[in-house]
Each structure stands twice: as C-alpha cells, then as structure tokens.
C-alpha atoms as a PDB file:
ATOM      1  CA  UNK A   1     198.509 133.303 161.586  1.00  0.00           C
ATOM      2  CA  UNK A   2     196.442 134.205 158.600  1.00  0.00           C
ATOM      3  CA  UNK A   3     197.979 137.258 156.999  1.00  0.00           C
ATOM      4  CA  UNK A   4     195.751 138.894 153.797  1.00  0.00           C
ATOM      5  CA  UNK A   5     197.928 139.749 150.959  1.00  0.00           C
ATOM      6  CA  UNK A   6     196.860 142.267 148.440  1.00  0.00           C
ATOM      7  CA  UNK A   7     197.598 140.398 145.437  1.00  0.00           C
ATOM      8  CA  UNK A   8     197.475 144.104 143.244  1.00  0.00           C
ATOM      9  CA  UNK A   9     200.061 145.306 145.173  1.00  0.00           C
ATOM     10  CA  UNK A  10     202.595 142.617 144.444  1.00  0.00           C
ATOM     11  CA  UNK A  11     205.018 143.097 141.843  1.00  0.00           C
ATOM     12  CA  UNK A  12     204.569 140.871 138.541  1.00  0.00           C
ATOM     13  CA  UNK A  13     206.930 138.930 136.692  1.00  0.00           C
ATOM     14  CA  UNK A  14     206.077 137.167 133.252  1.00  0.00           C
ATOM     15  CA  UNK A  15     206.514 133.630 133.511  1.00  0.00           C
ATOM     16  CA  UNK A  16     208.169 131.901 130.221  1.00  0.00           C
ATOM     17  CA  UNK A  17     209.132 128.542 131.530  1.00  0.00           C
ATOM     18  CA  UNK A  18     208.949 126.317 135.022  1.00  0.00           C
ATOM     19  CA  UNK A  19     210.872 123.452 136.021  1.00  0.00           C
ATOM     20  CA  UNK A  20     210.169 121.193 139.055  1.00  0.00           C
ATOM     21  CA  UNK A  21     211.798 118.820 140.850  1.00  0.00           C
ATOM     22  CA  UNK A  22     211.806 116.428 144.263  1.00  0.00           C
ATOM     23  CA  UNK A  23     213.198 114.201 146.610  1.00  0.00           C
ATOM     24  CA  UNK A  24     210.925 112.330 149.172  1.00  0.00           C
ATOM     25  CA  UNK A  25     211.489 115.662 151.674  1.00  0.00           C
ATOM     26  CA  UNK A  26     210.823 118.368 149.301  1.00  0.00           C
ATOM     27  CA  UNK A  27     209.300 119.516 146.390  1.00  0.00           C
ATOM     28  CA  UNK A  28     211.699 122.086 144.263  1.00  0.00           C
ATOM     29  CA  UNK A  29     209.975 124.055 141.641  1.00  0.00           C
ATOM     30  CA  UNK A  30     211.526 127.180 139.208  1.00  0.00           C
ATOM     31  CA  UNK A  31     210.053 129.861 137.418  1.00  0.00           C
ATOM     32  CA  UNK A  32     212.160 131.564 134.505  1.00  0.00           C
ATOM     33  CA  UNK A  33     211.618 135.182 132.801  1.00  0.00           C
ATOM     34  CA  UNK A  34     213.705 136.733 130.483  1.00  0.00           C
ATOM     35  CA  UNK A  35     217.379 135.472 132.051  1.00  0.00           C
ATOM     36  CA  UNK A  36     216.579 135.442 135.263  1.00  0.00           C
ATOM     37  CA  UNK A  37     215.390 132.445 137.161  1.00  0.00           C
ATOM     38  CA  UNK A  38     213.591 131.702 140.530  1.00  0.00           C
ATOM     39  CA  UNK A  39     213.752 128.692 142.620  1.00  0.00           C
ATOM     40  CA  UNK A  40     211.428 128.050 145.113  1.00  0.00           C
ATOM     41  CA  UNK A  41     211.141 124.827 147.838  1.00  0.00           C
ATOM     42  CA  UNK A  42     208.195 123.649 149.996  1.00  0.00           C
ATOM     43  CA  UNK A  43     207.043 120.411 151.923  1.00  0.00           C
ATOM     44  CA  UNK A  44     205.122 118.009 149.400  1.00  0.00           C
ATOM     45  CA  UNK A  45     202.177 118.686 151.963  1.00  0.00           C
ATOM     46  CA  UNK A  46     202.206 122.470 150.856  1.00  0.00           C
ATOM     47  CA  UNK A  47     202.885 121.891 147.214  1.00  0.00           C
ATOM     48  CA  UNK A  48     199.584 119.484 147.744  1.00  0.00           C
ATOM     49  CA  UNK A  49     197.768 122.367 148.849  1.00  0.00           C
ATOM     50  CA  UNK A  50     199.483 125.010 146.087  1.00  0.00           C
ATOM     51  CA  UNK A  51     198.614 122.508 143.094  1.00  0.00           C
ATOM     52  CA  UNK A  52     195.026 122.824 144.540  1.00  0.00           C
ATOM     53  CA  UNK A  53     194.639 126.347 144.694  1.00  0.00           C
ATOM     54  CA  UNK A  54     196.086 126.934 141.300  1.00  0.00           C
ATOM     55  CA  UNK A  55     193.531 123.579 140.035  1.00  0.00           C
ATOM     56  CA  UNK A  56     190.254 125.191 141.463  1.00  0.00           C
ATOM     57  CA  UNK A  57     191.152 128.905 140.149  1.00  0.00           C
ATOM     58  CA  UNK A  58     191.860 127.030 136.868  1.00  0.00           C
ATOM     59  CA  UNK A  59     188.728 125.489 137.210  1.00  0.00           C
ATOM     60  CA  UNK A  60     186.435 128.729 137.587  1.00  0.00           C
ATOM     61  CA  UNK A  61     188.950 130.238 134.821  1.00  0.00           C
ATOM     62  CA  UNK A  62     187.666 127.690 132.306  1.00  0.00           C
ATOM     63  CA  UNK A  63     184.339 128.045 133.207  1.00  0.00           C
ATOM     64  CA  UNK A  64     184.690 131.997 132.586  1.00  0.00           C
ATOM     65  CA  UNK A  65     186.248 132.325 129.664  1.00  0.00           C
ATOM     66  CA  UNK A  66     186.647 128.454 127.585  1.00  0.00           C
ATOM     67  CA  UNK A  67     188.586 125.342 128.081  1.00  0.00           C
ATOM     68  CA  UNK A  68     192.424 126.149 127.142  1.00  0.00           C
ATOM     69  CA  UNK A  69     194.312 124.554 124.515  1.00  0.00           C
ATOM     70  CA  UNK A  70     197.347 122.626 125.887  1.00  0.00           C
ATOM     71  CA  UNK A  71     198.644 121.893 122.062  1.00  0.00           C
ATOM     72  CA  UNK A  72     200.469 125.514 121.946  1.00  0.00           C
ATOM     73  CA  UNK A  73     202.696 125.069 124.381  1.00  0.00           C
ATOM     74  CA  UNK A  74     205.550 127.149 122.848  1.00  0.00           C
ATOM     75  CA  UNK A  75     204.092 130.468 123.677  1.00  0.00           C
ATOM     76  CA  UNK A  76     207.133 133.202 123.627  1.00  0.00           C
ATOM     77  CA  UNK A  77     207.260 136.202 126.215  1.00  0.00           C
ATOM     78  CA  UNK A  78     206.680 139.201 124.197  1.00  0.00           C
ATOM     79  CA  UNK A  79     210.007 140.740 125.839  1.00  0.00           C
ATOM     80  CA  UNK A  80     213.030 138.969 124.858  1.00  0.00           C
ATOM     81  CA  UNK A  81     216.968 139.037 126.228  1.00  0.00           C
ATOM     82  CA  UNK A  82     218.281 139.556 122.978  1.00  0.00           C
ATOM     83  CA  UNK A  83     215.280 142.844 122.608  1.00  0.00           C
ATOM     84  CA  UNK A  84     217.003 144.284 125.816  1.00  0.00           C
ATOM     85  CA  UNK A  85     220.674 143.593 124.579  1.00  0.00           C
ATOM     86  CA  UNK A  86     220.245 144.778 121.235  1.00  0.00           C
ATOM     87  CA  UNK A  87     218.095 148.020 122.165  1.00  0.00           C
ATOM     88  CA  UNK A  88     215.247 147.566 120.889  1.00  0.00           C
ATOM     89  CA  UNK A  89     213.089 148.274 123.666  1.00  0.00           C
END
C-alpha cells in the first residue's frame, strides 16, 4: 500500500533536541520541543531506509543552498518553556 501524504498539511513541531537508542530488535529514537517529548520505534531495516531518505534530501539540501556547519551545535528554539511560563509570549 503506497499512501501519498501531503507533507503541507501536516502539523509542525520545532525540533530542539533528539535522542536515539537500540537493542538488536529495534531502533528507539526521540524528538524533544519545548517540554514535550516524542518517542518513536521502528525495525533497524526501516530506520536503514529513514537515515537514507533524510541523507539524500540532505544531500540535494547542500547542494542548494551550502555545506552546513556542524560546529554550532547549540542552536536554541526561539520559543522557550520559561517564555510560555513567565508570559512573555
């Protein structure tokens, strides 16, 4: 079954941090924004085929629009828990 997705009518959530994880059965991977925090499992055979899909798109990305710079790693979402507690936003 080869269902098309319309990607622009997903809804988007700013990723600030992943964390992965596996055993030899499964591959265990987490995406945090703001305070809240999804966590995600597949077969290593499907993360295989996610890591590629993300690799080529990076690929034509870089070719687009310049190489990025791993060194700045510690990039901070522009929307922060303590904004939303505090009410500034």
């Amino acid at each position: 079954m080869n269902n098309k997705i319309d990607i622009n009518k997903l809804p988007k959530i700013h990723i600030d941090t992943a964390h992965g994880a596996f055993n030899k059965y499964a591959m265990f991977f987490a995406f945090s924004s703001g305070q809240s925090t999804y966590a995600f499992s597949t077969s290593p055979l499907q993360m295989k085929l996610f890591i590629k899909l993300f690799s080529d798109n990076m690929e034509v990305y870089e070719k687009q629009f310049g190489k990025i710079d791993m060194s700045e790693l510690d990039i901070i979402s522009p929307i922060q828990p303590r904004d939303i507690r505090d009410g500034k936003r």
